[in-house]
C-alpha atoms as a PDB file:
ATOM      1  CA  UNK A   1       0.000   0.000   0.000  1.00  0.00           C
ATOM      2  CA  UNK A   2       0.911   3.357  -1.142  1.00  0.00           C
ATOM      3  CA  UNK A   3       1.937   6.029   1.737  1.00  0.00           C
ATOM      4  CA  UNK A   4       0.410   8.617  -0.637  1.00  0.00           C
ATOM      5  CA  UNK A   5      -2.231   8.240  -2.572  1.00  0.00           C
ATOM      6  CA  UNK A   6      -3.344  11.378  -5.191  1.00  0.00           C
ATOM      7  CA  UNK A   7      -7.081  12.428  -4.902  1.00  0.00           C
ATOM      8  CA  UNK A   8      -7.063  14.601  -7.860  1.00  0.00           C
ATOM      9  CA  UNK A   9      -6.027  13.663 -11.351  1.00  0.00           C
ATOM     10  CA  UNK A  10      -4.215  16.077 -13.643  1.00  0.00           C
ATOM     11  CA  UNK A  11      -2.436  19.164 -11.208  1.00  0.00           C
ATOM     12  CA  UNK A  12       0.078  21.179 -12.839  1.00  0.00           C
ATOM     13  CA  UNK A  13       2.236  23.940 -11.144  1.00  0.00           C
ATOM     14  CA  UNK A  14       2.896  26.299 -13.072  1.00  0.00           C
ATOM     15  CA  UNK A  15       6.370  28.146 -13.564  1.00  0.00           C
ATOM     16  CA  UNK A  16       5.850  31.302 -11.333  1.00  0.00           C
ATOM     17  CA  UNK A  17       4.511  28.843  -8.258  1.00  0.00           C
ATOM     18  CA  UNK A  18       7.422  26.324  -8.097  1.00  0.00           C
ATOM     19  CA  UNK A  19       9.948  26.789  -5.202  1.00  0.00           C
ATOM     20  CA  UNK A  20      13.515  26.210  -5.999  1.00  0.00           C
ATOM     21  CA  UNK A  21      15.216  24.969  -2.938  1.00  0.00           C
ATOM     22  CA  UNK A  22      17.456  27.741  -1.491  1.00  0.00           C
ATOM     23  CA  UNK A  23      20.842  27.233  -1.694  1.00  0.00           C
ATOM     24  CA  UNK A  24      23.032  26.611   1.103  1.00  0.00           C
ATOM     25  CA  UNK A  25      20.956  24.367   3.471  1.00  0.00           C
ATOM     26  CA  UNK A  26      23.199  21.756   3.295  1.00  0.00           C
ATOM     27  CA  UNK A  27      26.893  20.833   3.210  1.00  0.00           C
ATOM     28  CA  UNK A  28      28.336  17.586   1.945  1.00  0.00           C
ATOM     29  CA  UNK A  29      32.004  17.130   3.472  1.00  0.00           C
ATOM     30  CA  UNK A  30      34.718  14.996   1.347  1.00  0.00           C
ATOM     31  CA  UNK A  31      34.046  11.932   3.015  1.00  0.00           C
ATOM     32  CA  UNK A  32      30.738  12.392   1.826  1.00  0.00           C
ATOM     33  CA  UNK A  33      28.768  13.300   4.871  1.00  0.00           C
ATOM     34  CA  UNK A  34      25.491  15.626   4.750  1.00  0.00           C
ATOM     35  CA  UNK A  35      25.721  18.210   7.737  1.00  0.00           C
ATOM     36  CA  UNK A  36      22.877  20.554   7.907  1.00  0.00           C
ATOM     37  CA  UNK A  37      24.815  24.023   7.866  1.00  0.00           C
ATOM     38  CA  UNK A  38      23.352  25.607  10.596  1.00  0.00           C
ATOM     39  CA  UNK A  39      24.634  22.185  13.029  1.00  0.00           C
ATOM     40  CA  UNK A  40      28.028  23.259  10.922  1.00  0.00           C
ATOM     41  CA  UNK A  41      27.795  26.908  11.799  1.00  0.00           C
ATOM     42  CA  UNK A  42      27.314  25.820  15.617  1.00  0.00           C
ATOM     43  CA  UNK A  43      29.916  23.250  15.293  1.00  0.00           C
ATOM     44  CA  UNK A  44      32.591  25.686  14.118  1.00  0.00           C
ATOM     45  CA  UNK A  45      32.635  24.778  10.643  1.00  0.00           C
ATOM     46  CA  UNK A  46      33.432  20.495  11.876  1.00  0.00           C
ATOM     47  CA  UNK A  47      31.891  18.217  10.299  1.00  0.00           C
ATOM     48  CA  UNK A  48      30.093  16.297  13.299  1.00  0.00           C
ATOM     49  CA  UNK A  49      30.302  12.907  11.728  1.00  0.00           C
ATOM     50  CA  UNK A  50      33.733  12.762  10.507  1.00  0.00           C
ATOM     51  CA  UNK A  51      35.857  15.649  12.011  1.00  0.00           C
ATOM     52  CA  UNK A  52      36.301  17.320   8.732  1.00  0.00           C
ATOM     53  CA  UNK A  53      37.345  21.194   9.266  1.00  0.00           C
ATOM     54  CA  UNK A  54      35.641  23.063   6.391  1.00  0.00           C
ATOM     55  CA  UNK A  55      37.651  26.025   5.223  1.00  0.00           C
ATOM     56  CA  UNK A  56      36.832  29.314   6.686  1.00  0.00           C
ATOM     57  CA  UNK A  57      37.932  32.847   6.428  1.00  0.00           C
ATOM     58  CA  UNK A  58      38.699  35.917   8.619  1.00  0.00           C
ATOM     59  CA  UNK A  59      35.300  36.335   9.398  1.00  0.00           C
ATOM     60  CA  UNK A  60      34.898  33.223  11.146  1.00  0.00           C
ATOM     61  CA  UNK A  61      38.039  32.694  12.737  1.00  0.00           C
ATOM     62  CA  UNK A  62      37.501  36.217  14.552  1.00  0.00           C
ATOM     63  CA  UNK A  63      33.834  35.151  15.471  1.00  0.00           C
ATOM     64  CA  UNK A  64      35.974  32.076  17.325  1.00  0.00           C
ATOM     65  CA  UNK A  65      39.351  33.759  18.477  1.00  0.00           C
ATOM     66  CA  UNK A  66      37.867  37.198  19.771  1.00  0.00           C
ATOM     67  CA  UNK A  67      35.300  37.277  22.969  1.00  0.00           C
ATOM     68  CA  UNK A  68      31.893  38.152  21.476  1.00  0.00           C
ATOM     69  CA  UNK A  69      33.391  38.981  18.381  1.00  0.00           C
ATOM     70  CA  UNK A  70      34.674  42.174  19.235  1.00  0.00           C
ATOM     71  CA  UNK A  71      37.738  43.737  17.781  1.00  0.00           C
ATOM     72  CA  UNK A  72      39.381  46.246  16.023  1.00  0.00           C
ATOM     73  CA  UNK A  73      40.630  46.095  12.577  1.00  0.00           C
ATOM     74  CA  UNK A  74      43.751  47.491  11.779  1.00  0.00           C
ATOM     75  CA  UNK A  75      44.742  49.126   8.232  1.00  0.00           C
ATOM     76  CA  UNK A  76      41.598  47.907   6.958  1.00  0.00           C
ATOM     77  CA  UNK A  77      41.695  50.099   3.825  1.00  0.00           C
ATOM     78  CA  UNK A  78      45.208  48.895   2.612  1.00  0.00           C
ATOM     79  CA  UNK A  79      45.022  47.520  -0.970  1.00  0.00           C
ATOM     80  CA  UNK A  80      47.176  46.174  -3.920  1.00  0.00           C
ATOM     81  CA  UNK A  81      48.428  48.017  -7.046  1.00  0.00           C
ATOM     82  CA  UNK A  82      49.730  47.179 -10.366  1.00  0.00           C
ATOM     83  CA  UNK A  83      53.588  48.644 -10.512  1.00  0.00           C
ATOM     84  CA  UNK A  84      54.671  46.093 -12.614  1.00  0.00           C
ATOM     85  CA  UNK A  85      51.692  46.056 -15.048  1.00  0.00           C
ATOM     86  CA  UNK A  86      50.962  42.609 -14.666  1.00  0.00           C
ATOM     87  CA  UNK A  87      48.279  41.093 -17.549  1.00  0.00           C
ATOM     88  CA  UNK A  88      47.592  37.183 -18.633  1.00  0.00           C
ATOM     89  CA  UNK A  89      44.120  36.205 -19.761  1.00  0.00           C
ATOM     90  CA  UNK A  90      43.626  39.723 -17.637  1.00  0.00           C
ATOM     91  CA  UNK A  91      44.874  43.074 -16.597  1.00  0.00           C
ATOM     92  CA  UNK A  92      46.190  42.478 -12.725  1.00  0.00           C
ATOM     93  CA  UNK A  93      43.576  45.686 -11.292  1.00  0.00           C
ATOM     94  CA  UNK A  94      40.482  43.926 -13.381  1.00  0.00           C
ATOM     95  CA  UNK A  95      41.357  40.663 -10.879  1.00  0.00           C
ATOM     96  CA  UNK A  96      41.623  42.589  -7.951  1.00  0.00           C
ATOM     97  CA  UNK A  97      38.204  44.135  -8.593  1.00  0.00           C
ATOM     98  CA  UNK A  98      36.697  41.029  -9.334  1.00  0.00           C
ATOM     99  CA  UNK A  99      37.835  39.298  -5.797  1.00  0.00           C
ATOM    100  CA  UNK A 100      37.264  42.280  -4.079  1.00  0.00           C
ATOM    101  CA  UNK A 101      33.612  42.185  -5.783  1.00  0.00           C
ATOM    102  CA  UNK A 102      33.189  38.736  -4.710  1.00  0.00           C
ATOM    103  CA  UNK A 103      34.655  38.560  -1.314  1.00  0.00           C
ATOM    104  CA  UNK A 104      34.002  41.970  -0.136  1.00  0.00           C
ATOM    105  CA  UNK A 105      37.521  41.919   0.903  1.00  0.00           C
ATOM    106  CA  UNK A 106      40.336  44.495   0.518  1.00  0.00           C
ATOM    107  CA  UNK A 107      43.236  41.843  -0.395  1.00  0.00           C
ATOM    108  CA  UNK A 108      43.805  38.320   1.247  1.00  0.00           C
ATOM    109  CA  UNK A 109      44.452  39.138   4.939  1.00  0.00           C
ATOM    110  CA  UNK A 110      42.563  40.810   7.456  1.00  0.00           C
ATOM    111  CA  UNK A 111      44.498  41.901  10.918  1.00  0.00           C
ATOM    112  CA  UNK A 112      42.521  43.368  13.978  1.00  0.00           C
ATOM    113  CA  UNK A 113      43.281  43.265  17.896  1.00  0.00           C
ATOM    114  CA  UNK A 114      40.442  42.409  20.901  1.00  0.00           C
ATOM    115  CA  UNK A 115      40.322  40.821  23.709  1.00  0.00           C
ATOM    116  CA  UNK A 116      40.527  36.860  23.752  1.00  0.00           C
ATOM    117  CA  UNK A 117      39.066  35.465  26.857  1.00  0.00           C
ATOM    118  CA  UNK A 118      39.983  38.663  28.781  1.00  0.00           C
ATOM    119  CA  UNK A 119      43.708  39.699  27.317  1.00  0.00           C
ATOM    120  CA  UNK A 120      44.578  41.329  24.376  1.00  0.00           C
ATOM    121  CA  UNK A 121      45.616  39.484  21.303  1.00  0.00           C
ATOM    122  CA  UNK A 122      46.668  40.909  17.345  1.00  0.00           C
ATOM    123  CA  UNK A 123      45.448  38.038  15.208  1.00  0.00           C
ATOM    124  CA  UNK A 124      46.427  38.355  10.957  1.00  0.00           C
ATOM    125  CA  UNK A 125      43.807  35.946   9.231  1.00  0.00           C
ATOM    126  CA  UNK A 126      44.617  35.035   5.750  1.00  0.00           C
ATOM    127  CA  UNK A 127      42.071  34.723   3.678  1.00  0.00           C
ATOM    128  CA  UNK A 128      42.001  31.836   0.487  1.00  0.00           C
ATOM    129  CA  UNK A 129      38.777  33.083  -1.071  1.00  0.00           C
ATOM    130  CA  UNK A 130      40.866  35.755  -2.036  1.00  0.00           C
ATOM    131  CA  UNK A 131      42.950  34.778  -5.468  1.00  0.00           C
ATOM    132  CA  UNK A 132      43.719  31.573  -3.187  1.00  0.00           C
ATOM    133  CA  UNK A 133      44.909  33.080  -0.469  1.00  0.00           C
ATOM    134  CA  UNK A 134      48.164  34.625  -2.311  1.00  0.00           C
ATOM    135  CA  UNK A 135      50.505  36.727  -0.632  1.00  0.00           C
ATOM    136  CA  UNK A 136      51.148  40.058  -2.569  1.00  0.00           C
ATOM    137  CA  UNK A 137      52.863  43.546  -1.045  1.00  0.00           C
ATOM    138  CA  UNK A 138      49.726  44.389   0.957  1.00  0.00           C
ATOM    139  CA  UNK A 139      49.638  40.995   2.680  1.00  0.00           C
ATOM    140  CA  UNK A 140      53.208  41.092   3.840  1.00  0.00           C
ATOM    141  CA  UNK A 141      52.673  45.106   5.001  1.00  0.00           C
ATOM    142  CA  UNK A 142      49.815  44.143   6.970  1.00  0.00           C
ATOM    143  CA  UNK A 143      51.578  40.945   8.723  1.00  0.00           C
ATOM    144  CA  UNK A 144      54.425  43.471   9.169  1.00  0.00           C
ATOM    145  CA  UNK A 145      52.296  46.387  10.423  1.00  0.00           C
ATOM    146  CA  UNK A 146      50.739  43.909  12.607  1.00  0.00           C
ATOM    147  CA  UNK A 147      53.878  42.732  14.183  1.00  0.00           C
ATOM    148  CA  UNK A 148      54.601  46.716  14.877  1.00  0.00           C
ATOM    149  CA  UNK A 149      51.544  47.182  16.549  1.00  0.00           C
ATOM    150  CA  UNK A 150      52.572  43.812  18.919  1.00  0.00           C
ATOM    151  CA  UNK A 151      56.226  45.401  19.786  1.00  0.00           C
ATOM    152  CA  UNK A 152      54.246  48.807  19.948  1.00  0.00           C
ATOM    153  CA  UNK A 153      51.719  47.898  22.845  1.00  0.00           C
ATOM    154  CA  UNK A 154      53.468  44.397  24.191  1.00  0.00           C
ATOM    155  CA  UNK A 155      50.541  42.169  23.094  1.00  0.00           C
ATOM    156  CA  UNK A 156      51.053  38.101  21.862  1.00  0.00           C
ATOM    157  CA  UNK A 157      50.296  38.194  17.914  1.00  0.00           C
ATOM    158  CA  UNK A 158      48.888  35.081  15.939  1.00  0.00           C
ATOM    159  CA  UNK A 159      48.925  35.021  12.529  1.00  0.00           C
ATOM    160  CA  UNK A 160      46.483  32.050  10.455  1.00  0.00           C
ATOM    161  CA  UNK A 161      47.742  31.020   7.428  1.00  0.00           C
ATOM    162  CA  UNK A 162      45.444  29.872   4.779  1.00  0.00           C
ATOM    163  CA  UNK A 163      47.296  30.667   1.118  1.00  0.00           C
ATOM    164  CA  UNK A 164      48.542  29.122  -2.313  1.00  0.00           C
ATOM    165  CA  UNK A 165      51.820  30.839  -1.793  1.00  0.00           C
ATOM    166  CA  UNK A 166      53.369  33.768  -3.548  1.00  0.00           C
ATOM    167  CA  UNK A 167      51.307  35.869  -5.621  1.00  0.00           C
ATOM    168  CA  UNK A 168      52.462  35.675  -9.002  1.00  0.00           C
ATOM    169  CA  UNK A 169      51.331  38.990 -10.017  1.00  0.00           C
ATOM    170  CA  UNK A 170      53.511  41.144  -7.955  1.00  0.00           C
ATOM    171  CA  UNK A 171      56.462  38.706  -8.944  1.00  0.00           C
ATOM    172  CA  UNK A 172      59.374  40.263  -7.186  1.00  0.00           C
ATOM    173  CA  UNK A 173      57.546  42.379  -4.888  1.00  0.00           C
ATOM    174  CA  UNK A 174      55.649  39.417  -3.440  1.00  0.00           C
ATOM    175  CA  UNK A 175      58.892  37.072  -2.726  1.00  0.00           C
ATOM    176  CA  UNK A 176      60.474  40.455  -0.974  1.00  0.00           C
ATOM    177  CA  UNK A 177      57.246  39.880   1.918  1.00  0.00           C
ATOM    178  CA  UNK A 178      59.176  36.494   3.088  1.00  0.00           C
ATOM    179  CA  UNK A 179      62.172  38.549   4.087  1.00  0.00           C
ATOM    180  CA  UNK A 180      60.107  41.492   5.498  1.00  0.00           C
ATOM    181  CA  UNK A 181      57.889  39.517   7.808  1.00  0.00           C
ATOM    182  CA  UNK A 182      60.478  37.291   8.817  1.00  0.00           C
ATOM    183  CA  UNK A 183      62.551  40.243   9.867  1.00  0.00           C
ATOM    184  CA  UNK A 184      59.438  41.431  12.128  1.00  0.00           C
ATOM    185  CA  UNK A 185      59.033  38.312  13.461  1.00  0.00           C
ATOM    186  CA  UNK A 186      62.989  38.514  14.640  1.00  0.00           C
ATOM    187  CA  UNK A 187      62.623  41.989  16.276  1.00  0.00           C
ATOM    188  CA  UNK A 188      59.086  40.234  17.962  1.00  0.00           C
ATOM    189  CA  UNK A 189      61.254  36.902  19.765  1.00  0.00           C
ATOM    190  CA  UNK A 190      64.407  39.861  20.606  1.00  0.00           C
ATOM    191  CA  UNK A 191      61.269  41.672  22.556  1.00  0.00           C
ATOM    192  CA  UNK A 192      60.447  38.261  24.107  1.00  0.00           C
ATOM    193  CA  UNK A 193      56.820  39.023  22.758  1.00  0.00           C
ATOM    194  CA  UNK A 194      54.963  35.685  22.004  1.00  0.00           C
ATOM    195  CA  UNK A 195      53.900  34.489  18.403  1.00  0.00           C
ATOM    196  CA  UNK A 196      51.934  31.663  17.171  1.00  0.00           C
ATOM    197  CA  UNK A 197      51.509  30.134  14.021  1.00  0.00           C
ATOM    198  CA  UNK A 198      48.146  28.587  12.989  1.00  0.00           C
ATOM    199  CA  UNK A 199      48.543  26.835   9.759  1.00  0.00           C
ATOM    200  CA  UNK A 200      45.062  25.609   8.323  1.00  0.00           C
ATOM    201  CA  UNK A 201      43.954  24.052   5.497  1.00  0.00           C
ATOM    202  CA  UNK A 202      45.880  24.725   2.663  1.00  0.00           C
ATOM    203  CA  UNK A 203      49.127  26.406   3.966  1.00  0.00           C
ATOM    204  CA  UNK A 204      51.707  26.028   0.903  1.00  0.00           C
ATOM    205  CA  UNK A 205      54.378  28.174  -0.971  1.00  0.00           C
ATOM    206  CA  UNK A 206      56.263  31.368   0.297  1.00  0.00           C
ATOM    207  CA  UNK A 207      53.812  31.404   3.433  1.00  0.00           C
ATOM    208  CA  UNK A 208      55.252  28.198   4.395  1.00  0.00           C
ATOM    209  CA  UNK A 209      58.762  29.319   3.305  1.00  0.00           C
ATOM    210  CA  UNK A 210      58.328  32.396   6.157  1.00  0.00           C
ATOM    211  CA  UNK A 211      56.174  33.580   9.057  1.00  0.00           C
ATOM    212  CA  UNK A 212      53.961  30.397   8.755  1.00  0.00           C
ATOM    213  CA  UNK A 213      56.797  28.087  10.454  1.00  0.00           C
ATOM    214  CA  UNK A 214      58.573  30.800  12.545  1.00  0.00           C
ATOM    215  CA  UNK A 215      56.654  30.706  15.739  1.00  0.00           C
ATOM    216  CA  UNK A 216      57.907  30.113  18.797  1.00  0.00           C
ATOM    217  CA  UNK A 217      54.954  27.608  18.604  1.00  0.00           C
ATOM    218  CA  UNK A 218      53.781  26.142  15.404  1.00  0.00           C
ATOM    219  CA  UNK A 219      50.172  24.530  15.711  1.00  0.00           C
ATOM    220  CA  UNK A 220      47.923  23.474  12.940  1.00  0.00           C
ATOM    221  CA  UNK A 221      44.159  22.045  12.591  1.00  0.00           C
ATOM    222  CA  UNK A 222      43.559  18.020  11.561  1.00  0.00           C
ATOM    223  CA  UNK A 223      43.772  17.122   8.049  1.00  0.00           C
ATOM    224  CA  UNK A 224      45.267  20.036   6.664  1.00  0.00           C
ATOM    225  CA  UNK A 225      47.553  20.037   3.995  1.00  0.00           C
ATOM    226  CA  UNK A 226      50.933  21.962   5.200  1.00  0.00           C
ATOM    227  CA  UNK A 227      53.997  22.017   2.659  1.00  0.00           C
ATOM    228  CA  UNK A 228      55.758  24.415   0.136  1.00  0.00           C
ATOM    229  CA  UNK A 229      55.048  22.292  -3.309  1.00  0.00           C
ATOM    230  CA  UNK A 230      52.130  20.681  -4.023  1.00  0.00           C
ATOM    231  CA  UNK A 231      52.584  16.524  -3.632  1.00  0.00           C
ATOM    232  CA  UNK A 232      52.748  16.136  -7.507  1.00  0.00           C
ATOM    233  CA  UNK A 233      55.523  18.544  -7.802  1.00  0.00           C
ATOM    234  CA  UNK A 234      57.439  17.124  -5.099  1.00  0.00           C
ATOM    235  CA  UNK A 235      56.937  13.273  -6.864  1.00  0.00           C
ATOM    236  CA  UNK A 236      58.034  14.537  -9.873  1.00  0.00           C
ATOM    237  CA  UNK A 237      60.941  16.796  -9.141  1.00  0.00           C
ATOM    238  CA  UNK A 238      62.583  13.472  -6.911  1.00  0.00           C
ATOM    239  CA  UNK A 239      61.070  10.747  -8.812  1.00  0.00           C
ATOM    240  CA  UNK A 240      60.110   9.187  -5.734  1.00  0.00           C
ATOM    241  CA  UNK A 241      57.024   8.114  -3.851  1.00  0.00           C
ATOM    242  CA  UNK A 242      55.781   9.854  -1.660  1.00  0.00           C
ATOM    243  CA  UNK A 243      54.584   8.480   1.607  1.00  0.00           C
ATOM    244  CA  UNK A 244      50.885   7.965   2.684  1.00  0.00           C
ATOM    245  CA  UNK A 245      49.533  11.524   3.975  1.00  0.00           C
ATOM    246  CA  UNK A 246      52.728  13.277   3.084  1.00  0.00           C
ATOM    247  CA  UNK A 247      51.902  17.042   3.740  1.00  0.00           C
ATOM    248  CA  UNK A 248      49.238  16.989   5.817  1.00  0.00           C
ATOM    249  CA  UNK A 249      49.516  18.427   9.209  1.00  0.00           C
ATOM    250  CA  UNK A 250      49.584  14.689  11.505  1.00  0.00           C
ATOM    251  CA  UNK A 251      52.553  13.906   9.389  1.00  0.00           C
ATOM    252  CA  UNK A 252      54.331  17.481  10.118  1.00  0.00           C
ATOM    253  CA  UNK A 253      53.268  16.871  13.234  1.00  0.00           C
ATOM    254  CA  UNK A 254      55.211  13.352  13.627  1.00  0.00           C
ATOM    255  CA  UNK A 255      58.212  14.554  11.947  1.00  0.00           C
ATOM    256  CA  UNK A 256      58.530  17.599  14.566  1.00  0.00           C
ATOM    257  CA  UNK A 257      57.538  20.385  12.136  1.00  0.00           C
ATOM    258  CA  UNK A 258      54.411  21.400  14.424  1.00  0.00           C
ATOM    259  CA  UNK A 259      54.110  21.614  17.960  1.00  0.00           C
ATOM    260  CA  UNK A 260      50.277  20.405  18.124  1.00  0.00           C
ATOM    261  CA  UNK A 261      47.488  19.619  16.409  1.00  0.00           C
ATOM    262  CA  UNK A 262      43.801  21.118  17.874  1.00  0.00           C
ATOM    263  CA  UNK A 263      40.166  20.809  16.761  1.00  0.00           C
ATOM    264  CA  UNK A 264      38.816  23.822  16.026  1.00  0.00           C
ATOM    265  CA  UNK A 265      36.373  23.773  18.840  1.00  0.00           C
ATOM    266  CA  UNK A 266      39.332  24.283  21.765  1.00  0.00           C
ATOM    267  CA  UNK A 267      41.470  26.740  19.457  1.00  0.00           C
ATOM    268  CA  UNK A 268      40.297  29.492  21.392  1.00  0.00           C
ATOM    269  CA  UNK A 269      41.191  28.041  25.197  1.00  0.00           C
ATOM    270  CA  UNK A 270      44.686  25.946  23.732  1.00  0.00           C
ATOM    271  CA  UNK A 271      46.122  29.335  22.283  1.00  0.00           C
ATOM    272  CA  UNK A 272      45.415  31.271  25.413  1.00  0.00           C
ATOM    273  CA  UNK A 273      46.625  28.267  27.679  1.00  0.00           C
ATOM    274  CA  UNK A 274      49.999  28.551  25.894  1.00  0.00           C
ATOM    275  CA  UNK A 275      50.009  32.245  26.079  1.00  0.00           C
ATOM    276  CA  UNK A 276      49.424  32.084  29.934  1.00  0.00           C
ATOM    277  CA  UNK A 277      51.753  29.225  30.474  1.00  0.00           C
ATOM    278  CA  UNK A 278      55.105  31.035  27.759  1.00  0.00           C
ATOM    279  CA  UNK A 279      54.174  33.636  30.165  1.00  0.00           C
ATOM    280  CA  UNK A 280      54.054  33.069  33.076  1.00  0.00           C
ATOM    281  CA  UNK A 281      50.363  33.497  34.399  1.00  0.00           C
ATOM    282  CA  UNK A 282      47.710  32.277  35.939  1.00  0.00           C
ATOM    283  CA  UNK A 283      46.054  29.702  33.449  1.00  0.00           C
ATOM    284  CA  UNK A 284      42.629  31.376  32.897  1.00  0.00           C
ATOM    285  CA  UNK A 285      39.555  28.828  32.586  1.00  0.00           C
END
């Protein structure tokens, strides 16, 4: 016997009537899970089911890092230009537009300082929805700027990498940001001021080649991939296999490149328990 059983022959909908199913309701992780994305939302972007940490932005990791998402943003209005004239398939200010369009972003990093659970803290968030994540002149001067504004007032900086590497746009000008945030970095550890390294999902390239393994603690979230050429390139160039999850961060993490691994759910009290404990303090609950 049929659970439903139509009473009238013949019903059309037309057009205009029909609902189309709005978009977003649902998220389907790689492992092929269906999480509902408002359980995601409340589950800091985890996949309940299989751990998976879906890739977030700025936006989200302040929401997380900052007590009730309050903060200040610092050089907010700092953006990219075009001195060497870049063009491919497209002039280099007609992408920049477009991803600014699309993100609502200035360039691929964000920086701000608030209070996380009652101290003050700089965090630098990268941002990947931005041209992947790529590090041109304005994300190096922010990182930097945000490093000065740690020696300035004394306060612990974090900076979350999230990037494709070097921005091959700016050429040049984009491999000079290794050597100027490393440098800030250096005056940071002479000052004895604290700096950790969050390296999420993907962290690759001239990120990885600088600031992204040069904190005094290096901590990453599960499953991401962590390395400075992709797996294929690496194969390739040594004509070797590779071994099973090369890259990702429990490998780094086995091999001593990373301090820890934490979900995503205990970022916020594991980064201030360090903090507290490098320190000196009382641990705060």
């Amino acid at each position: 016997m049929s659970w439903f059983k139509r009473k009238t022959k013949g019903i059309t909908t037309t057009t205009e009537e029909k609902k189309d199913t709005p978009k977003g309701l649902w998220y389907k992780s790689p492992t092929g899970k269906i999480v509902d994305t408002e359980e995601l939302e409340k589950n800091y972007y985890v996949s309940p089911e299989d751990g998976y940490h879906v890739r977030i932005g700025s936006k989200e990791y302040f929401e997380i890092l900052f007590d009730d998402n309050k903060f200040k943003e610092l050089d907010k209005n700092l953006e990219s230009k075009d001195p060497l004239k870049f063009e491919d398939t497209k002039k280099y200010p007609e992408r920049l537009k477009a991803a600014q369009d699309k993100t609502k972003l200035k360039d691929a990093v964000r920086t701000a300082v608030g209070k996380s659970k009652g101290k003050d803290l700089v965090v630098a968030c990268m941002d990947f929805a931005f041209i992947g994540g790529s590090m041109g002149s304005v994300v190096g001067e922010k990182i930097a700027r945000a490093a000065d504004y740690s020696l300035k007032h004394n306060i612990p900086l974090m900076v979350i990498s999230k990037s494709g590497g070097a921005r091959m746009m700016e050429a040049a000008l984009s491999l000079m940001q290794l050597a100027k945030t490393s440098v800030k970095l250096a005056q940071l550890a002479e000052a004895k001021i604290p700096y950790i390294s969050l390296c999420t999902d993907p962290t690759t390239g001239g990120t990885t080649a600088s600031f992204a393994m040069l904190g005094d603690i290096n901590i990453s979230e599960p499953g991401a991939l962590i390395g400075f050429a992709g797996p294929r390139i690496v194969r390739d160039t040594t004509g070797k296999e590779l071994p099973e999850g090369f890259q990702t961060s429990e490998f780094l993490l086995e091999h001593g490149f990373l301090d820890f691994i934490t979900v995503r759910k205990e970022l916020k009290n594991k980064v201030n328990q360090y903090l507290d404990l490098i320190t000196n303090q009382p641990l705060r609950a």
